[in-house]
PDB file of N, CA and C in Angstrom:
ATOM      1  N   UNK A   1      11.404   5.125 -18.155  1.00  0.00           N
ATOM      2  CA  UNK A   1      11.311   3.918 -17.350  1.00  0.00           C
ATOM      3  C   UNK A   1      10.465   4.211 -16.116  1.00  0.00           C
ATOM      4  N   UNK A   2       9.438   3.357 -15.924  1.00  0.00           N
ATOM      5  CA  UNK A   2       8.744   3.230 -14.718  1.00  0.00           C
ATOM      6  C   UNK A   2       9.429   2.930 -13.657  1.00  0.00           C
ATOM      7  N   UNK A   3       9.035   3.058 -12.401  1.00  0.00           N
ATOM      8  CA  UNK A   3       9.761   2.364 -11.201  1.00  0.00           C
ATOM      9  C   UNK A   3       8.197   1.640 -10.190  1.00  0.00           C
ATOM     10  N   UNK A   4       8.431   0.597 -10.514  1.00  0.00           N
ATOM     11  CA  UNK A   4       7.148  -0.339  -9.745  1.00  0.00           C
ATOM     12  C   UNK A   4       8.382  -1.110  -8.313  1.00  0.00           C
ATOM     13  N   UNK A   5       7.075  -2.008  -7.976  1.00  0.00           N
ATOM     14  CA  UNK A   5       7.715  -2.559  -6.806  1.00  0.00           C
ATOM     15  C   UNK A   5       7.476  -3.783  -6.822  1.00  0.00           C
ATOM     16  N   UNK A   6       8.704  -4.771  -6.064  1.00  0.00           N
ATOM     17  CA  UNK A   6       8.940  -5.774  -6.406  1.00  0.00           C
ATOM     18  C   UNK A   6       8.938  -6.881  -5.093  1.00  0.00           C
ATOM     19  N   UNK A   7       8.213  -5.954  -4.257  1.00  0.00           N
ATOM     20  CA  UNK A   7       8.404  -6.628  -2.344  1.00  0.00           C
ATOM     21  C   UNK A   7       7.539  -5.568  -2.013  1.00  0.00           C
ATOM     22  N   UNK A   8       6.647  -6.347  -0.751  1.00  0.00           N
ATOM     23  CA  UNK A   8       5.760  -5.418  -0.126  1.00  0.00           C
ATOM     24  C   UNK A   8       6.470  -6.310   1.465  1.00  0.00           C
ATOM     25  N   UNK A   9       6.115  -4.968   2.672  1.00  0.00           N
ATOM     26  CA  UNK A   9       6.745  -5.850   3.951  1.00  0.00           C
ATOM     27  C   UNK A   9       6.114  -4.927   4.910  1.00  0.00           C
ATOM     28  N   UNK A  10       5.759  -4.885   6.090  1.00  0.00           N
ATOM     29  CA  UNK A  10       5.222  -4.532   7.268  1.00  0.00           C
ATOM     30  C   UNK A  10       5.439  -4.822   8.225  1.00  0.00           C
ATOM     31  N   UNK A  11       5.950  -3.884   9.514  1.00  0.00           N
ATOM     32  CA  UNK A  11       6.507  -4.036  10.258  1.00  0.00           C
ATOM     33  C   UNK A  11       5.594  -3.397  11.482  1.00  0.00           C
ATOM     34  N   UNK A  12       5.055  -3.542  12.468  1.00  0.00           N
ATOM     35  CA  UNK A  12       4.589  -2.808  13.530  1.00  0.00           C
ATOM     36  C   UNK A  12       4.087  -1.392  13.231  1.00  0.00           C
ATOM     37  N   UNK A  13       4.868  -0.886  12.599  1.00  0.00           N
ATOM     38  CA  UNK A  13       3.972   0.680  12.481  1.00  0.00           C
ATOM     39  C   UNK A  13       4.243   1.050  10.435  1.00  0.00           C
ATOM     40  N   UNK A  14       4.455   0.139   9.790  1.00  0.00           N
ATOM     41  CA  UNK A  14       4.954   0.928   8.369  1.00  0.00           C
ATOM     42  C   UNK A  14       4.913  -0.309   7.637  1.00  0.00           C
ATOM     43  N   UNK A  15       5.010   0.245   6.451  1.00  0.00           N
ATOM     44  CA  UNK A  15       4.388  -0.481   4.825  1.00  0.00           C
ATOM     45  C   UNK A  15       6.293  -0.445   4.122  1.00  0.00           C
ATOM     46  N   UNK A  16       6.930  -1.189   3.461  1.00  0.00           N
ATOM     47  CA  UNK A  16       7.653  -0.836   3.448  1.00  0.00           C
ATOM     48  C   UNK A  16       7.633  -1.689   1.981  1.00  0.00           C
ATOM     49  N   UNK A  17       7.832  -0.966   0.963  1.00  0.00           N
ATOM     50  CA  UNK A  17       8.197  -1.501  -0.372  1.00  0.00           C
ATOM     51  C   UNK A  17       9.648  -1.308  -1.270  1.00  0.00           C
ATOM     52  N   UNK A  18       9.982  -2.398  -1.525  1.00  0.00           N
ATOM     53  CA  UNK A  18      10.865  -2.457  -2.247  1.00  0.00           C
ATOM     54  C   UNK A  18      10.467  -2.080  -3.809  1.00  0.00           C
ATOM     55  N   UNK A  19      11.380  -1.334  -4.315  1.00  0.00           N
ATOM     56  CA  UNK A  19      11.206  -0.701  -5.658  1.00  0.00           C
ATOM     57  C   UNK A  19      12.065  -1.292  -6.914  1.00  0.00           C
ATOM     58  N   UNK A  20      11.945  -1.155  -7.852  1.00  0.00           N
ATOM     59  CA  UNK A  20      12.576  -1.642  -9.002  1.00  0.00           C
ATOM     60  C   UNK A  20      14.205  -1.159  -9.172  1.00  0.00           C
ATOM     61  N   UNK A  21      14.371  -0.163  -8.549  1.00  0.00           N
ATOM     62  CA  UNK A  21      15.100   0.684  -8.991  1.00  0.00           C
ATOM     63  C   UNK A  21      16.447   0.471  -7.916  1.00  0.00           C
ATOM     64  N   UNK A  22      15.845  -0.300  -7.071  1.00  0.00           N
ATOM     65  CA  UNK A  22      16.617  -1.081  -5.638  1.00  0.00           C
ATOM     66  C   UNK A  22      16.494  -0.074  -4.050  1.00  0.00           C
ATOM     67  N   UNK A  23      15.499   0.803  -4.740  1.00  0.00           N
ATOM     68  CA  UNK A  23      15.179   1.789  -3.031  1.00  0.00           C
ATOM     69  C   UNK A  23      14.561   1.065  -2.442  1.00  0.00           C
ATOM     70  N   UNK A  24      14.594   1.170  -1.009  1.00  0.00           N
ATOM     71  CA  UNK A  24      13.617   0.802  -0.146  1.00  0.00           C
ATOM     72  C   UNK A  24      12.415   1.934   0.283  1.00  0.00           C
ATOM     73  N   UNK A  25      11.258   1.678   0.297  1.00  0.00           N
ATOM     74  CA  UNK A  25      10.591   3.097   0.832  1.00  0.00           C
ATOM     75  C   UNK A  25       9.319   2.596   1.855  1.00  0.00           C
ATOM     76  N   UNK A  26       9.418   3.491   3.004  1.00  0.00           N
ATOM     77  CA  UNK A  26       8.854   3.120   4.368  1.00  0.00           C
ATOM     78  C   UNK A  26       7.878   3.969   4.197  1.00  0.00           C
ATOM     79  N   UNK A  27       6.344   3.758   4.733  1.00  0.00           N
ATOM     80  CA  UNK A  27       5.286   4.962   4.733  1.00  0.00           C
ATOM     81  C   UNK A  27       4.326   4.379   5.889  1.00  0.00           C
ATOM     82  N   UNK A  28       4.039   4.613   7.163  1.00  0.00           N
ATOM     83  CA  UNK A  28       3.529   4.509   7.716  1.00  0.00           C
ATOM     84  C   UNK A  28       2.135   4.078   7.832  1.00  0.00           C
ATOM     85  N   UNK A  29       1.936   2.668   8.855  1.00  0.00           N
ATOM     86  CA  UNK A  29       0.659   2.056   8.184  1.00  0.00           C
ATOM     87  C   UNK A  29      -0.211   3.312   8.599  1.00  0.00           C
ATOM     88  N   UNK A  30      -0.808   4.001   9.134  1.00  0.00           N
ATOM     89  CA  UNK A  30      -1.732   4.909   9.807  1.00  0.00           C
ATOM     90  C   UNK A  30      -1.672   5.842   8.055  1.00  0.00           C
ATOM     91  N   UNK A  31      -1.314   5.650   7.255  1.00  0.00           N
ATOM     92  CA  UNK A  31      -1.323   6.500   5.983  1.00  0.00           C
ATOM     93  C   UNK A  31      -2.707   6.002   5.381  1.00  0.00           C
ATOM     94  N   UNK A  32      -2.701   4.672   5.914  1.00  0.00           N
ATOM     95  CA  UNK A  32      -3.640   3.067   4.817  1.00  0.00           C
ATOM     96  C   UNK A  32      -4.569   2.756   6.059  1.00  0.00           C
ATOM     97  N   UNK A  33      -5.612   3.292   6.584  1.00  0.00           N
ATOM     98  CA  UNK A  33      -6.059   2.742   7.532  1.00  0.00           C
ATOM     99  C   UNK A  33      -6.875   0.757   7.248  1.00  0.00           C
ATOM    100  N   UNK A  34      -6.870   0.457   5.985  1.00  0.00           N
ATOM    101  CA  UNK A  34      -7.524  -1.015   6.134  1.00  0.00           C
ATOM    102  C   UNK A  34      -6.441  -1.317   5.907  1.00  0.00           C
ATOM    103  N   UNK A  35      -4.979  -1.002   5.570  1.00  0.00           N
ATOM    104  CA  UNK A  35      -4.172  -2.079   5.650  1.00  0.00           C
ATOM    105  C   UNK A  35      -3.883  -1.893   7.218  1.00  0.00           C
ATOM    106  N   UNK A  36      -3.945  -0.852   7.920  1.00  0.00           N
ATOM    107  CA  UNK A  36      -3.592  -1.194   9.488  1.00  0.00           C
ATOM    108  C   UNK A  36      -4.474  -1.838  10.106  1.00  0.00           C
ATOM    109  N   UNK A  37      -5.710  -1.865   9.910  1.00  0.00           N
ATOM    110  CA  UNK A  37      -6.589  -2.606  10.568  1.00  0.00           C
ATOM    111  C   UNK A  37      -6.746  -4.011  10.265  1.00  0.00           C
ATOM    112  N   UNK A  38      -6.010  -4.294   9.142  1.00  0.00           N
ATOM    113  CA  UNK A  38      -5.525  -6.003   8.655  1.00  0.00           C
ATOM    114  C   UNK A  38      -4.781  -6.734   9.203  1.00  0.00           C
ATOM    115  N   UNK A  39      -5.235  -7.983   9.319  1.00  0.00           N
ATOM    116  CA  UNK A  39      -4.265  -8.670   9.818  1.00  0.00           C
ATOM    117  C   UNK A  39      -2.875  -9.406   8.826  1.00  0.00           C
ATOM    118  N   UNK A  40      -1.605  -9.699   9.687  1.00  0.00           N
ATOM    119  CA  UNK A  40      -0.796  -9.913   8.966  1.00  0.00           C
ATOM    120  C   UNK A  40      -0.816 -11.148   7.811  1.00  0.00           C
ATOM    121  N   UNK A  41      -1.737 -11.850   8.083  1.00  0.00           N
ATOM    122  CA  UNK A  41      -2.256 -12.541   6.965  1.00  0.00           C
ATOM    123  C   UNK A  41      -2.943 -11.821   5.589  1.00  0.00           C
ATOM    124  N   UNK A  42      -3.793 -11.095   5.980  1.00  0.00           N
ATOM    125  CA  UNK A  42      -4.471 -10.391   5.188  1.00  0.00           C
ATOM    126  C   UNK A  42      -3.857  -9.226   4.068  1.00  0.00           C
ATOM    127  N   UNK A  43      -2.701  -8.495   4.872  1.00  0.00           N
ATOM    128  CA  UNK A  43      -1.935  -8.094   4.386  1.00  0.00           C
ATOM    129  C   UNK A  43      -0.294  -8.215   3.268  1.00  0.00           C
ATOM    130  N   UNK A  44      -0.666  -9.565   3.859  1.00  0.00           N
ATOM    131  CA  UNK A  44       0.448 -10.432   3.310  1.00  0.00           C
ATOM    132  C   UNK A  44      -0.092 -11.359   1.238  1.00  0.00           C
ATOM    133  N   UNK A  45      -1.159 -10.417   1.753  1.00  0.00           N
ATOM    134  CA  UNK A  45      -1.994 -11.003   0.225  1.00  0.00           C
ATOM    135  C   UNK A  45      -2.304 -10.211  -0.880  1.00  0.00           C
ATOM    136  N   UNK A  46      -1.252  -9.481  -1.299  1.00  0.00           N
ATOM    137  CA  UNK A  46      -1.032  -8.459  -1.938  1.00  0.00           C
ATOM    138  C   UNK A  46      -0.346  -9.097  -3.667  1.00  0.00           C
ATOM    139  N   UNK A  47      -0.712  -7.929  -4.653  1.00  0.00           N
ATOM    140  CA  UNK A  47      -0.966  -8.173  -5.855  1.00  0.00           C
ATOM    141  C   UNK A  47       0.070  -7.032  -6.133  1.00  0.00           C
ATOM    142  N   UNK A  48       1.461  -7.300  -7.096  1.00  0.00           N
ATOM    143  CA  UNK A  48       1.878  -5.890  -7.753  1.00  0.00           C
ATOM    144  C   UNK A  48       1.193  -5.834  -9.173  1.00  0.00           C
ATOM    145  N   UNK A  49       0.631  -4.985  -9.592  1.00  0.00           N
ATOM    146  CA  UNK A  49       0.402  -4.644 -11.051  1.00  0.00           C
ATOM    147  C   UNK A  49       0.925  -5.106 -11.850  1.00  0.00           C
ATOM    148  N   UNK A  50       0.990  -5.474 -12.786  1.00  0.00           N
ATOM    149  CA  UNK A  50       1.560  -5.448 -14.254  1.00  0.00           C
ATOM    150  C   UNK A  50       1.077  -5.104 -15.072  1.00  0.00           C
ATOM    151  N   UNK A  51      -0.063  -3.646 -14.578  1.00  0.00           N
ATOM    152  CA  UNK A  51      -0.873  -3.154 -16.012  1.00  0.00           C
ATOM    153  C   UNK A  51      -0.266  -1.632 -15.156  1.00  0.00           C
ATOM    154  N   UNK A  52       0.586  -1.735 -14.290  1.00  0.00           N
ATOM    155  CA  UNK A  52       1.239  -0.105 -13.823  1.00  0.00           C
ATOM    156  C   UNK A  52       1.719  -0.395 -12.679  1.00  0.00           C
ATOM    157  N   UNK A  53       2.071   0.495 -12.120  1.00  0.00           N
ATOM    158  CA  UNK A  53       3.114   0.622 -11.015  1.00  0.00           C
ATOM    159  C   UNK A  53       2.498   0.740  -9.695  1.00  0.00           C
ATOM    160  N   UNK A  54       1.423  -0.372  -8.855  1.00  0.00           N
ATOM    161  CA  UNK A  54       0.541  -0.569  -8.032  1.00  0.00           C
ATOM    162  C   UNK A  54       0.309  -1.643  -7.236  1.00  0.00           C
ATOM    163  N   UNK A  55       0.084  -1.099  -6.060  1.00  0.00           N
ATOM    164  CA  UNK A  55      -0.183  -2.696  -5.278  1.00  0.00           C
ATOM    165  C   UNK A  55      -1.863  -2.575  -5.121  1.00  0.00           C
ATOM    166  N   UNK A  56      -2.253  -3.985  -5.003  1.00  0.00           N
ATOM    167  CA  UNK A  56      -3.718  -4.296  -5.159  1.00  0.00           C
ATOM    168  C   UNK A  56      -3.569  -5.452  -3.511  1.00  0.00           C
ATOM    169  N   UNK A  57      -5.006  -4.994  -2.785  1.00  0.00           N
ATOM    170  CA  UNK A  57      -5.134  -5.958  -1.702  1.00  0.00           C
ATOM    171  C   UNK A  57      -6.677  -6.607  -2.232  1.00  0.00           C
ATOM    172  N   UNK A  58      -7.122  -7.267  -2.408  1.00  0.00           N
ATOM    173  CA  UNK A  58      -8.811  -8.199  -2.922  1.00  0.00           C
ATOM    174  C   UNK A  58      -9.317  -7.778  -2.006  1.00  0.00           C
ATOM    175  N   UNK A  59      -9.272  -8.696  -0.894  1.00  0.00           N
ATOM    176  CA  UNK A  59      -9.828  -8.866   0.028  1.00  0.00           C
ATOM    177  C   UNK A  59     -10.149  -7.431   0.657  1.00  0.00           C
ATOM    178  N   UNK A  60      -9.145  -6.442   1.190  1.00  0.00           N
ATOM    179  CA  UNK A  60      -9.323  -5.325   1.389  1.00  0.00           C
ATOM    180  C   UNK A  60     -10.291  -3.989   0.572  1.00  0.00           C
ATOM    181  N   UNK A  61      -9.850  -4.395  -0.402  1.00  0.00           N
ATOM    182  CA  UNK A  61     -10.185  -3.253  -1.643  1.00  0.00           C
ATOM    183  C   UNK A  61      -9.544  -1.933  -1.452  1.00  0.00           C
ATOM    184  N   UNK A  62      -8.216  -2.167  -1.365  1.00  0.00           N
ATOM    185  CA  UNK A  62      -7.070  -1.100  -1.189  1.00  0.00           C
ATOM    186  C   UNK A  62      -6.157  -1.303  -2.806  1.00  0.00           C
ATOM    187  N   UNK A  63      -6.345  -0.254  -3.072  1.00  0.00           N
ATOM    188  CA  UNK A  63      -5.115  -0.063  -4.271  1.00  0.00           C
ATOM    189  C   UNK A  63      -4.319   1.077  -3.964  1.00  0.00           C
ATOM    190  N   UNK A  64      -2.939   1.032  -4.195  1.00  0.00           N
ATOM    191  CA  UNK A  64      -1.954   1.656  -3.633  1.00  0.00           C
ATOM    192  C   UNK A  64      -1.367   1.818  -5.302  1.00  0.00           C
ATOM    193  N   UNK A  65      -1.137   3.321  -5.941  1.00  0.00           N
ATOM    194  CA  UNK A  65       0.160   3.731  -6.476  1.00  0.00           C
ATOM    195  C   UNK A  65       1.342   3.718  -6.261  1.00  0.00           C
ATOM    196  N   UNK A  66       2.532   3.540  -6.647  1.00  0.00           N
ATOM    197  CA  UNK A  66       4.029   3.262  -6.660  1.00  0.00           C
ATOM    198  C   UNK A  66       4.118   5.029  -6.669  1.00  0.00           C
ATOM    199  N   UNK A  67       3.592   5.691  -7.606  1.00  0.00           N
ATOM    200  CA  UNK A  67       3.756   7.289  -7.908  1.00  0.00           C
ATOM    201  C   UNK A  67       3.243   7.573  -7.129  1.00  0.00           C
ATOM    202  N   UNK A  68       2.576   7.429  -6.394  1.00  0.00           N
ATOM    203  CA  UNK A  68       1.606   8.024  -5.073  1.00  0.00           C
ATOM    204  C   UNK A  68       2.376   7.857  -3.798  1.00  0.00           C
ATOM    205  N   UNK A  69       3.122   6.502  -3.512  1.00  0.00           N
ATOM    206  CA  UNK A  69       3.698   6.575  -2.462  1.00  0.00           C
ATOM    207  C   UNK A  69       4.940   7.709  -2.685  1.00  0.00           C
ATOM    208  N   UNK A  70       5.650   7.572  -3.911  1.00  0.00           N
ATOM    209  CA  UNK A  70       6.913   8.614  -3.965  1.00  0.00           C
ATOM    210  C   UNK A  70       6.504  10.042  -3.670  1.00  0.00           C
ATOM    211  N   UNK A  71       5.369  10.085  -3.879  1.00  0.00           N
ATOM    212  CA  UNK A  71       4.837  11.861  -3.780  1.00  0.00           C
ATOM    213  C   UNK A  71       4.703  12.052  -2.347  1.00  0.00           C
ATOM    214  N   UNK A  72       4.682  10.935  -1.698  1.00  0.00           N
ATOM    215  CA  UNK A  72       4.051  11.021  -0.358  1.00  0.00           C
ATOM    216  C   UNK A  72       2.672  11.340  -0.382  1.00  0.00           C
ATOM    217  N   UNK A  73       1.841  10.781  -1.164  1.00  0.00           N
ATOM    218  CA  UNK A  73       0.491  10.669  -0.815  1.00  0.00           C
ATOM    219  C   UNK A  73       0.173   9.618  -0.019  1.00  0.00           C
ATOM    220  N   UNK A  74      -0.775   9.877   1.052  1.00  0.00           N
ATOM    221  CA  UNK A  74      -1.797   8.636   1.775  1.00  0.00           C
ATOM    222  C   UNK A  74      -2.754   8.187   1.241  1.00  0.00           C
ATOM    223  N   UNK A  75      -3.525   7.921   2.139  1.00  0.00           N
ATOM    224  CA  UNK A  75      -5.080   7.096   1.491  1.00  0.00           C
ATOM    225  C   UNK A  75      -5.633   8.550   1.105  1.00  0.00           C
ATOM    226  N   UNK A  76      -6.432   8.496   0.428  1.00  0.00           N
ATOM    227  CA  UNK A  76      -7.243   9.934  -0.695  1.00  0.00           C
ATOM    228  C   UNK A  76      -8.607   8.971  -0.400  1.00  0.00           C
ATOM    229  N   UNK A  77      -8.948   8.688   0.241  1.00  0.00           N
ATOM    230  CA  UNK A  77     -10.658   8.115   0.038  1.00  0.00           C
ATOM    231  C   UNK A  77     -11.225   8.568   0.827  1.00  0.00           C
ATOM    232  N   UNK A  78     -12.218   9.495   0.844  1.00  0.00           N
ATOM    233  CA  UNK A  78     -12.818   9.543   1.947  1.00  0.00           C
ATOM    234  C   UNK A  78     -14.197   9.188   2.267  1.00  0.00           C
ATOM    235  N   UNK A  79     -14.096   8.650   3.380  1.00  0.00           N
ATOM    236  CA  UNK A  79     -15.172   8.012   4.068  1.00  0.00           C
ATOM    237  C   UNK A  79     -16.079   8.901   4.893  1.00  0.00           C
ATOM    238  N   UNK A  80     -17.106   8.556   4.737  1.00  0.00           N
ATOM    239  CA  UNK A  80     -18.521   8.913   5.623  1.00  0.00           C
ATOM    240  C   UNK A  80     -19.102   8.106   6.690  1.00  0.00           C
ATOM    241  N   UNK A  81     -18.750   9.149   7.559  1.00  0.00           N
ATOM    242  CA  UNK A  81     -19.357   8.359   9.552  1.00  0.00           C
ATOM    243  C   UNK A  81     -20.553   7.519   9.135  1.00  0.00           C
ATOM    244  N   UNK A  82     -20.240   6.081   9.689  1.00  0.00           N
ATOM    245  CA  UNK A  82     -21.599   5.366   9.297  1.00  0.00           C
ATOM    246  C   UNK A  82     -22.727   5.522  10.070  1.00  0.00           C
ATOM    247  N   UNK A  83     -23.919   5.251   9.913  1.00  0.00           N
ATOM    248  CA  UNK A  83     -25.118   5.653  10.933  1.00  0.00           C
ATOM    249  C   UNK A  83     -24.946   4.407  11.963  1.00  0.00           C
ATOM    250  N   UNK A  84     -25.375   5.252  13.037  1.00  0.00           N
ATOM    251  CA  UNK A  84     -25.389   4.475  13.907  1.00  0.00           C
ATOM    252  C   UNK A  84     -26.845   4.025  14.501  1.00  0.00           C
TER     253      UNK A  84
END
């Protein structure tokens, strides 16, 4: 059995998803820097998977693992200083 999530929520400093399994799990927005730099609208426009255990933002172009948050992984993308 998978464990996906069934509630996404944000609070001042953290991402906080509700899981299938009935955990709650908190991960700090500073993990997700475009979901911290989103506004609560923006953030509030979130997609769970139903092809796996993932949250999807469009607008952002943030995809978040369910297995990734349990591992305690953050954002894995890395970015290059833009020219200035």
């Amino acid at each position: 059995m998978s464990i996906s999530a069934n509630r996404v929520w944000f609070d001042a400093s953290t991402m906080w998803v509700g899981l299938t399994d009935g955990r709650t799990l908190g991960v700090p927005l500073t993990w997700f820097p475009r979901l911290a730099a989103a506004t609560p609208a923006q953030r509030a426009r979130y997609e769970i998977s139903v092809s796996g255990p993932g949250l999807h933002w469009e607008e952002l172009d943030e995809d978040i693992s369910v297995s990734g948050l349990l591992l305690g992984q953050a954002d894995r993308t890395v970015r290059q200083p833009s020219a200035a």
